[in-house]
PDB file of N, CA and C in Angstrom:
ATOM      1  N   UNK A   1     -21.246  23.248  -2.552  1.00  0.00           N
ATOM      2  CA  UNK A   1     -20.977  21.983  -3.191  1.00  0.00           C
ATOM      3  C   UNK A   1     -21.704  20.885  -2.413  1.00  0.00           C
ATOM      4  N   UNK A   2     -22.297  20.022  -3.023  1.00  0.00           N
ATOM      5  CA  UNK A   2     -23.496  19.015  -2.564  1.00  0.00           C
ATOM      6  C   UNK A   2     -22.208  17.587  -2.053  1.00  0.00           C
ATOM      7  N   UNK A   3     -22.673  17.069  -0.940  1.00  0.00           N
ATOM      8  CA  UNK A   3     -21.892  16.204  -0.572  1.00  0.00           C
ATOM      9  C   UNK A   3     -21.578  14.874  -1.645  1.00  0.00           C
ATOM     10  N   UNK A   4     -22.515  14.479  -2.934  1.00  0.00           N
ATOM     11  CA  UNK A   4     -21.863  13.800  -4.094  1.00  0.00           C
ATOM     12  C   UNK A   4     -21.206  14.091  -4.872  1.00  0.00           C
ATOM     13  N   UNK A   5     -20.790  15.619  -5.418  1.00  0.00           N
ATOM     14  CA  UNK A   5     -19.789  16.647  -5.376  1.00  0.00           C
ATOM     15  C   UNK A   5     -18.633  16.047  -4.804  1.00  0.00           C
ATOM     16  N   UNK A   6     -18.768  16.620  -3.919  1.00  0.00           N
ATOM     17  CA  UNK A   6     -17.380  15.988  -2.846  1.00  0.00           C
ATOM     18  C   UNK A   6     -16.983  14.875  -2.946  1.00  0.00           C
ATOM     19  N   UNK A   7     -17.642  13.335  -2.992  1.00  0.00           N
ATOM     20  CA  UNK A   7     -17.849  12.357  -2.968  1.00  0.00           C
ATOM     21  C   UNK A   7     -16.486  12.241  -4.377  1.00  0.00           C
ATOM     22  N   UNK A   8     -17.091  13.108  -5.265  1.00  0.00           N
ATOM     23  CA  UNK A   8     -16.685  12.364  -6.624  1.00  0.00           C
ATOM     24  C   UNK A   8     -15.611  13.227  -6.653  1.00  0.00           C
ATOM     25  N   UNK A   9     -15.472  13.957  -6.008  1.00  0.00           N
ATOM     26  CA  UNK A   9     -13.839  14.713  -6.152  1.00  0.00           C
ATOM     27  C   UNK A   9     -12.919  14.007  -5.869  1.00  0.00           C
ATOM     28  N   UNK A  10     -13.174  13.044  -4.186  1.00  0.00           N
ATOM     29  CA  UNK A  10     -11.949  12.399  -3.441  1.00  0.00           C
ATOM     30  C   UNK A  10     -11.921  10.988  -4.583  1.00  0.00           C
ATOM     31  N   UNK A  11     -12.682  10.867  -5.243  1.00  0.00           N
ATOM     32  CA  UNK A  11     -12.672   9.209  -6.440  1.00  0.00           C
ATOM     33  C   UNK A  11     -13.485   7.808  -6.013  1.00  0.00           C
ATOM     34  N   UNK A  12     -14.040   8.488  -4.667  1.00  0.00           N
ATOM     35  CA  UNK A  12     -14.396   7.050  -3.590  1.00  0.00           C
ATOM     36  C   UNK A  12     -16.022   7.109  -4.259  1.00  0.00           C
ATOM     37  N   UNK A  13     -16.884   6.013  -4.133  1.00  0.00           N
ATOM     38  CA  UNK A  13     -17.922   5.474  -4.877  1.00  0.00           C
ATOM     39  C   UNK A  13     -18.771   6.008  -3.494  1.00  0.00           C
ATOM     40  N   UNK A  14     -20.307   6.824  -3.758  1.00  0.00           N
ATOM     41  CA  UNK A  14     -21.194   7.039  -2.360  1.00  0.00           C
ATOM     42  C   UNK A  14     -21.072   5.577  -1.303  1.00  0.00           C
ATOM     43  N   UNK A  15     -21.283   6.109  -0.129  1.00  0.00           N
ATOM     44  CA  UNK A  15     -21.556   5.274   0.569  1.00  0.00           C
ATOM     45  C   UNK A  15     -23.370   5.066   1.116  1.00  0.00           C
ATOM     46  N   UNK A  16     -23.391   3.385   0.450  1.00  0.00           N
ATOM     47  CA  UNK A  16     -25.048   2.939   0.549  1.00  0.00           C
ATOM     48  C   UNK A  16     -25.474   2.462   1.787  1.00  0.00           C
ATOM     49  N   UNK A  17     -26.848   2.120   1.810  1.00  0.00           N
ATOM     50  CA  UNK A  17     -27.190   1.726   3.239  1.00  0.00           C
ATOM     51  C   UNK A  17     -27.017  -0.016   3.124  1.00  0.00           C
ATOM     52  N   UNK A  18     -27.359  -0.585   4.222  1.00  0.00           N
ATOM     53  CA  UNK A  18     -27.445  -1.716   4.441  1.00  0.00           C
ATOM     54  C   UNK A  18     -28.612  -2.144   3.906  1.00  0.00           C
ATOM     55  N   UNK A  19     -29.582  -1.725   3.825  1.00  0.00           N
ATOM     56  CA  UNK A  19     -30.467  -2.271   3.031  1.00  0.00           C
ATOM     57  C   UNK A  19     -30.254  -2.307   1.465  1.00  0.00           C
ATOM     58  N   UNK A  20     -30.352  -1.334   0.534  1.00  0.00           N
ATOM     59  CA  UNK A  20     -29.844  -0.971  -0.387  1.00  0.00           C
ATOM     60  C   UNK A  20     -28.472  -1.853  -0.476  1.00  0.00           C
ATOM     61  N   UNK A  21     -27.469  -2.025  -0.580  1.00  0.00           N
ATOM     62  CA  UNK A  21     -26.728  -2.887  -0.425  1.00  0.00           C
ATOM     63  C   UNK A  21     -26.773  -4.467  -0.327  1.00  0.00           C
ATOM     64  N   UNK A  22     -27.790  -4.586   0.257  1.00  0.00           N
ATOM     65  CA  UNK A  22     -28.099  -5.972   0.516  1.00  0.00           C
ATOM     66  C   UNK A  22     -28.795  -6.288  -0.788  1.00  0.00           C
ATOM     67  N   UNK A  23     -30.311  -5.589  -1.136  1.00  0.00           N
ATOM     68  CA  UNK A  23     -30.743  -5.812  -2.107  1.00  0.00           C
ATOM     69  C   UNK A  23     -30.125  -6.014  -3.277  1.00  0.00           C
ATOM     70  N   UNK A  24     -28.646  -5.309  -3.658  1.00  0.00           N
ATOM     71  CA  UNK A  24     -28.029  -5.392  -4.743  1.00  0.00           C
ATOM     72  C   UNK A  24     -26.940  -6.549  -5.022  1.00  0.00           C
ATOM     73  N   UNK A  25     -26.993  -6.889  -3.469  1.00  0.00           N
ATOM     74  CA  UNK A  25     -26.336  -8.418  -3.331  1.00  0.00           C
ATOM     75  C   UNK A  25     -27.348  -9.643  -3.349  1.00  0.00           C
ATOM     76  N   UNK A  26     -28.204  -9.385  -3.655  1.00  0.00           N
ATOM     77  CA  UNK A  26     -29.159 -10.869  -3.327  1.00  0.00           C
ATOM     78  C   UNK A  26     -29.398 -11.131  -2.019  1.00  0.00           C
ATOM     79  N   UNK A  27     -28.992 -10.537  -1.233  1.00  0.00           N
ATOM     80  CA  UNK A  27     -29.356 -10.931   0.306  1.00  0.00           C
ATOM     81  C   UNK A  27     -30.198 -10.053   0.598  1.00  0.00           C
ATOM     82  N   UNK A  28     -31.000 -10.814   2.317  1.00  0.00           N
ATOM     83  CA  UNK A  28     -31.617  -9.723   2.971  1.00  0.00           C
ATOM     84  C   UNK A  28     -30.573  -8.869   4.298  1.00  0.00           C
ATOM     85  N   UNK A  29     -31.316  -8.324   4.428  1.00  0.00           N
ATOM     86  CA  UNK A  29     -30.160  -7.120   5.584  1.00  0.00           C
ATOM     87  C   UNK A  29     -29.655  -7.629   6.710  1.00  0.00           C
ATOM     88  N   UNK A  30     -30.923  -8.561   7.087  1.00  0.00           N
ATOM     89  CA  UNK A  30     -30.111  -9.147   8.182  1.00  0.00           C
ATOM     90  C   UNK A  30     -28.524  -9.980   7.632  1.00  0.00           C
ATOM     91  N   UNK A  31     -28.642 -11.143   6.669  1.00  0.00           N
ATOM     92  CA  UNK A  31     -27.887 -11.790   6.248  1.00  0.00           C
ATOM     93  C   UNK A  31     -26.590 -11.022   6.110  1.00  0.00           C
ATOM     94  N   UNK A  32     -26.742 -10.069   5.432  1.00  0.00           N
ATOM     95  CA  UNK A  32     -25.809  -8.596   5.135  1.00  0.00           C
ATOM     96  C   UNK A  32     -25.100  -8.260   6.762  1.00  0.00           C
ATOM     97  N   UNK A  33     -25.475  -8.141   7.288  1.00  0.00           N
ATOM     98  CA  UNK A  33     -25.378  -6.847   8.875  1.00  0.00           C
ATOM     99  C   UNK A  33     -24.894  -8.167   9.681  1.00  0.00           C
ATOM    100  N   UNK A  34     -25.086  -9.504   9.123  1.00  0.00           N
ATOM    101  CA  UNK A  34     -24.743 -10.648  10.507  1.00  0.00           C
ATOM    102  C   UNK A  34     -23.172 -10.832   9.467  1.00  0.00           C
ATOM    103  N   UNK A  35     -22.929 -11.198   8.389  1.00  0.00           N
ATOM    104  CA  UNK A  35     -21.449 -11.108   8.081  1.00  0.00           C
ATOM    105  C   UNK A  35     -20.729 -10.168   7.794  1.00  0.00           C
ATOM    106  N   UNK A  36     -21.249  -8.961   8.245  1.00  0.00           N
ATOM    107  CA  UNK A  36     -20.103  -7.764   8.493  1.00  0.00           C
ATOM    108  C   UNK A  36     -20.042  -7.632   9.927  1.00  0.00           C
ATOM    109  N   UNK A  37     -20.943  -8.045  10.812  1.00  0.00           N
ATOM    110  CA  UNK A  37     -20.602  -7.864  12.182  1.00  0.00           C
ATOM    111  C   UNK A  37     -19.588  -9.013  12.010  1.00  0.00           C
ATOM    112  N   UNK A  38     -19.448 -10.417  11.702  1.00  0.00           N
ATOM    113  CA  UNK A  38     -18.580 -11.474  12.050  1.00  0.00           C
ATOM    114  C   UNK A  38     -16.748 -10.596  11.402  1.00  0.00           C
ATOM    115  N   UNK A  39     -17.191  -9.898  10.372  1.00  0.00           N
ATOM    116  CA  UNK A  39     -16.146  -9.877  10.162  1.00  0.00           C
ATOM    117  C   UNK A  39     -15.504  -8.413  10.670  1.00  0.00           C
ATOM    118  N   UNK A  40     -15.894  -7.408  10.987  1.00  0.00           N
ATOM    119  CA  UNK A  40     -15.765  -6.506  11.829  1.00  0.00           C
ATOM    120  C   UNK A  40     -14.384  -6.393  12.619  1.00  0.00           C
ATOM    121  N   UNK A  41     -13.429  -5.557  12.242  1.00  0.00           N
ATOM    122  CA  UNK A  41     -12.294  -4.797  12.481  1.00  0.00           C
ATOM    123  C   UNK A  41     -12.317  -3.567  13.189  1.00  0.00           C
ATOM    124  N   UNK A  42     -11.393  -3.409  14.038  1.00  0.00           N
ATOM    125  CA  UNK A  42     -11.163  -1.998  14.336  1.00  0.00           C
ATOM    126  C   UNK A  42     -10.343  -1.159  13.529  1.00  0.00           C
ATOM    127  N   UNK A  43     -10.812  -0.150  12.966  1.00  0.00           N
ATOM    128  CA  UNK A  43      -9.286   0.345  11.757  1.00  0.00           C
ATOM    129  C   UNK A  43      -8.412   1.437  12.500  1.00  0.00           C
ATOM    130  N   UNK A  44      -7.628   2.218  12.262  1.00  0.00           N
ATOM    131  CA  UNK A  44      -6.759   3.287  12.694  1.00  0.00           C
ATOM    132  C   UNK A  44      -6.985   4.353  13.580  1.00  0.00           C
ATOM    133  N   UNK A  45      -8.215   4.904  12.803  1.00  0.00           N
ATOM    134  CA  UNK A  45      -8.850   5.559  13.075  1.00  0.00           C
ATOM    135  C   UNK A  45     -10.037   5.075  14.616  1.00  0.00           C
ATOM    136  N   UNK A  46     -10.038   4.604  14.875  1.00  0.00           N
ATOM    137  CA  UNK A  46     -10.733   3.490  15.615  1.00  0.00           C
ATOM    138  C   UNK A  46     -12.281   3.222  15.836  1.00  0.00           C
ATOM    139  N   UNK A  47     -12.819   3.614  14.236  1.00  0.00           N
ATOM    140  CA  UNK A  47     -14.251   3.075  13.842  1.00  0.00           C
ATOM    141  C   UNK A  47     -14.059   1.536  13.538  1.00  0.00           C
ATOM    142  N   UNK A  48     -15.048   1.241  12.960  1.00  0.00           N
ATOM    143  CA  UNK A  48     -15.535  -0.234  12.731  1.00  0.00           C
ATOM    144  C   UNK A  48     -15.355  -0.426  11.642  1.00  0.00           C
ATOM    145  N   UNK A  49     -14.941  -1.317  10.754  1.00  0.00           N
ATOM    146  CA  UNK A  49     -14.800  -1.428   9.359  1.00  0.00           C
ATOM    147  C   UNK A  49     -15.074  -2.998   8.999  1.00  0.00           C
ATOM    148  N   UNK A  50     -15.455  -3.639   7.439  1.00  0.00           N
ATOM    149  CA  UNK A  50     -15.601  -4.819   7.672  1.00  0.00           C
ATOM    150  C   UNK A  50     -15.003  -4.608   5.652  1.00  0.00           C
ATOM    151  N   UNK A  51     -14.862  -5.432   5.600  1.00  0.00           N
ATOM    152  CA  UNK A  51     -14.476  -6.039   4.053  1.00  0.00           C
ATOM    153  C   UNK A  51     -14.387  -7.579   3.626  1.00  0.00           C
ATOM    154  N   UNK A  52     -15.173  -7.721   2.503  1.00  0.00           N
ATOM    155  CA  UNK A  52     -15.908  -9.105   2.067  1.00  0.00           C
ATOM    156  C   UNK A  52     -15.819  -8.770   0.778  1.00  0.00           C
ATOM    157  N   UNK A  53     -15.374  -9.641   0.158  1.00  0.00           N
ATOM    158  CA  UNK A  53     -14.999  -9.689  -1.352  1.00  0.00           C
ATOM    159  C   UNK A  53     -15.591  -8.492  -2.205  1.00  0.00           C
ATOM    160  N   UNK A  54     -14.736  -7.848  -1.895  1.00  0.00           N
ATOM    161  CA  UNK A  54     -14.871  -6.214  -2.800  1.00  0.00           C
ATOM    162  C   UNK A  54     -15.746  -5.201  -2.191  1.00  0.00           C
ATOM    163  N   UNK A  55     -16.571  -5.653  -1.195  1.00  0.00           N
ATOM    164  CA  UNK A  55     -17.318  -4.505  -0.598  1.00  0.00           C
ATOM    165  C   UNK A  55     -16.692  -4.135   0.878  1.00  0.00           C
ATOM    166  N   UNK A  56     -16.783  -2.832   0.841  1.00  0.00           N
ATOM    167  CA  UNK A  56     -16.294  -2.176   2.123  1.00  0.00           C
ATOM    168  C   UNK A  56     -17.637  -1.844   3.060  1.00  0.00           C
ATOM    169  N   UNK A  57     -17.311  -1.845   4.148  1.00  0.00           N
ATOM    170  CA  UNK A  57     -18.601  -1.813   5.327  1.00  0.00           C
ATOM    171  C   UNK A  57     -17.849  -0.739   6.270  1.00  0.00           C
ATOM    172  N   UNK A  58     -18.863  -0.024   6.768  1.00  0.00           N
ATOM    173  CA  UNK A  58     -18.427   0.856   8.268  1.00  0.00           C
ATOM    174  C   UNK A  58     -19.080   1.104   8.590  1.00  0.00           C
ATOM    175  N   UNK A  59     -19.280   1.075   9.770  1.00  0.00           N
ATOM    176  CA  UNK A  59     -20.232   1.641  11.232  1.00  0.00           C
ATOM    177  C   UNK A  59     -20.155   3.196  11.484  1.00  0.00           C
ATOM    178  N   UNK A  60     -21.286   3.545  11.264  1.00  0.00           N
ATOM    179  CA  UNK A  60     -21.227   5.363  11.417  1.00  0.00           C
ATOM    180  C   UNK A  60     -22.329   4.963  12.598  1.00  0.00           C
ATOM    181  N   UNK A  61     -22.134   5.736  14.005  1.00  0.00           N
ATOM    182  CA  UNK A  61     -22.911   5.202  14.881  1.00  0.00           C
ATOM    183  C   UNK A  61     -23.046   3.566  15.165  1.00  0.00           C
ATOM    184  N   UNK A  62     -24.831   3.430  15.096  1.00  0.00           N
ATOM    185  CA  UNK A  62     -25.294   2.347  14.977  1.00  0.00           C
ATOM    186  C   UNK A  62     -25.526   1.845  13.641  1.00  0.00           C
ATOM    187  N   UNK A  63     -25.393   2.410  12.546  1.00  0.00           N
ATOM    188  CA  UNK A  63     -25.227   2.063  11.116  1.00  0.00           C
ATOM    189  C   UNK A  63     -24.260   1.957  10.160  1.00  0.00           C
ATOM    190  N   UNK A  64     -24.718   0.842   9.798  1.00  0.00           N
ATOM    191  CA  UNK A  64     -23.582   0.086   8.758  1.00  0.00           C
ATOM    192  C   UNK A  64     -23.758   0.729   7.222  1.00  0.00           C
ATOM    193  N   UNK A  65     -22.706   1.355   6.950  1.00  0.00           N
ATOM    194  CA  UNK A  65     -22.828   1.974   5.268  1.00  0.00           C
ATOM    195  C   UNK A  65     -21.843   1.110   4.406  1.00  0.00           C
ATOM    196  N   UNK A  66     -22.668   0.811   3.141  1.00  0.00           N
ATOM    197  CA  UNK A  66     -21.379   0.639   2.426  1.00  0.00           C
ATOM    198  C   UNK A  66     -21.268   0.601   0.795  1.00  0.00           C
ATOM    199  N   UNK A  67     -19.670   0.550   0.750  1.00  0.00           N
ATOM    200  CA  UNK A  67     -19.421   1.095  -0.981  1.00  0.00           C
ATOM    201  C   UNK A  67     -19.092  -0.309  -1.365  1.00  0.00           C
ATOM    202  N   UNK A  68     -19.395  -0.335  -2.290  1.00  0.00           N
ATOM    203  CA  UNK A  68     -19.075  -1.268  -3.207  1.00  0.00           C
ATOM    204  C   UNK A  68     -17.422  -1.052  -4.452  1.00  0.00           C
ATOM    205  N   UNK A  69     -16.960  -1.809  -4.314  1.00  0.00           N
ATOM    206  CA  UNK A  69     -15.647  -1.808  -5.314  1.00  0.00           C
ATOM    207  C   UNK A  69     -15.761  -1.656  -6.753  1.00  0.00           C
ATOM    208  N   UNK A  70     -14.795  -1.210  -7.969  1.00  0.00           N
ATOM    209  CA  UNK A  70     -15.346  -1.069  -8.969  1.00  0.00           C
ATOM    210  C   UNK A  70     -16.313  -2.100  -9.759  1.00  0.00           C
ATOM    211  N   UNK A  71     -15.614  -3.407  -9.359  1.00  0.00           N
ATOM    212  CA  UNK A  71     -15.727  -4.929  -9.952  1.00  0.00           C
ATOM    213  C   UNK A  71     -17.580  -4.785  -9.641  1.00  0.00           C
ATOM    214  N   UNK A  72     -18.561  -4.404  -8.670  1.00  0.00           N
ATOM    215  CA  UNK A  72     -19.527  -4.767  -7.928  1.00  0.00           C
ATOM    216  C   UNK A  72     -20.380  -3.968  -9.314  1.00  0.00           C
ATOM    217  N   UNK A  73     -20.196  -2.918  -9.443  1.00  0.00           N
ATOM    218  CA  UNK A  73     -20.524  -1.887 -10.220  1.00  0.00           C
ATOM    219  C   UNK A  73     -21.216  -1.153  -9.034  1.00  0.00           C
ATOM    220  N   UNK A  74     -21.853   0.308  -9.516  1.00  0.00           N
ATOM    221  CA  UNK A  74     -22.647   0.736  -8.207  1.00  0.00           C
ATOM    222  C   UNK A  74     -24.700   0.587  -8.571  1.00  0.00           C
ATOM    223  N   UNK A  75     -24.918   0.456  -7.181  1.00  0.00           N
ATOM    224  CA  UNK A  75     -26.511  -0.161  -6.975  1.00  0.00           C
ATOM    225  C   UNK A  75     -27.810   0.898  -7.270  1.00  0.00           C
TER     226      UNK A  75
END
């Protein structure tokens, strides 16, 4: 089973890059990557997480991925 398989089993939308993401917001990456660092949480689990009006952000490593909410549509 291919990891978008999986993806679409648990109901959660792929997770995009920061670039890709940005582009689908009108911004550039930096603009993108400087207000998810400002807004940047520690979650439970104790990765990095950020959330801004409907989009979810997380730090895998040194990279920021993220899904977009239904409202965003996907990019």
């Amino acid at each position: 089973m291919s990891a978008k398989q999986k993806e679409a089993e648990r109901g959660g939308a792929p997770w995009v890059s920061l670039d890709r993401a940005a582009a689908h917001l009108g911004l550039n990456a930096a603009q993108l990557r400087k207000t998810l660092e400002r807004r940047a949480t520690r979650a439970a689990d104790g990765g990095t997480e950020a959330m801004v009006d409907g989009v979810r952000a997380r730090k895998f490593g040194r990279l920021w991925r993220v899904r977009f909410s239904e409202a965003w549509g996907a990019p």
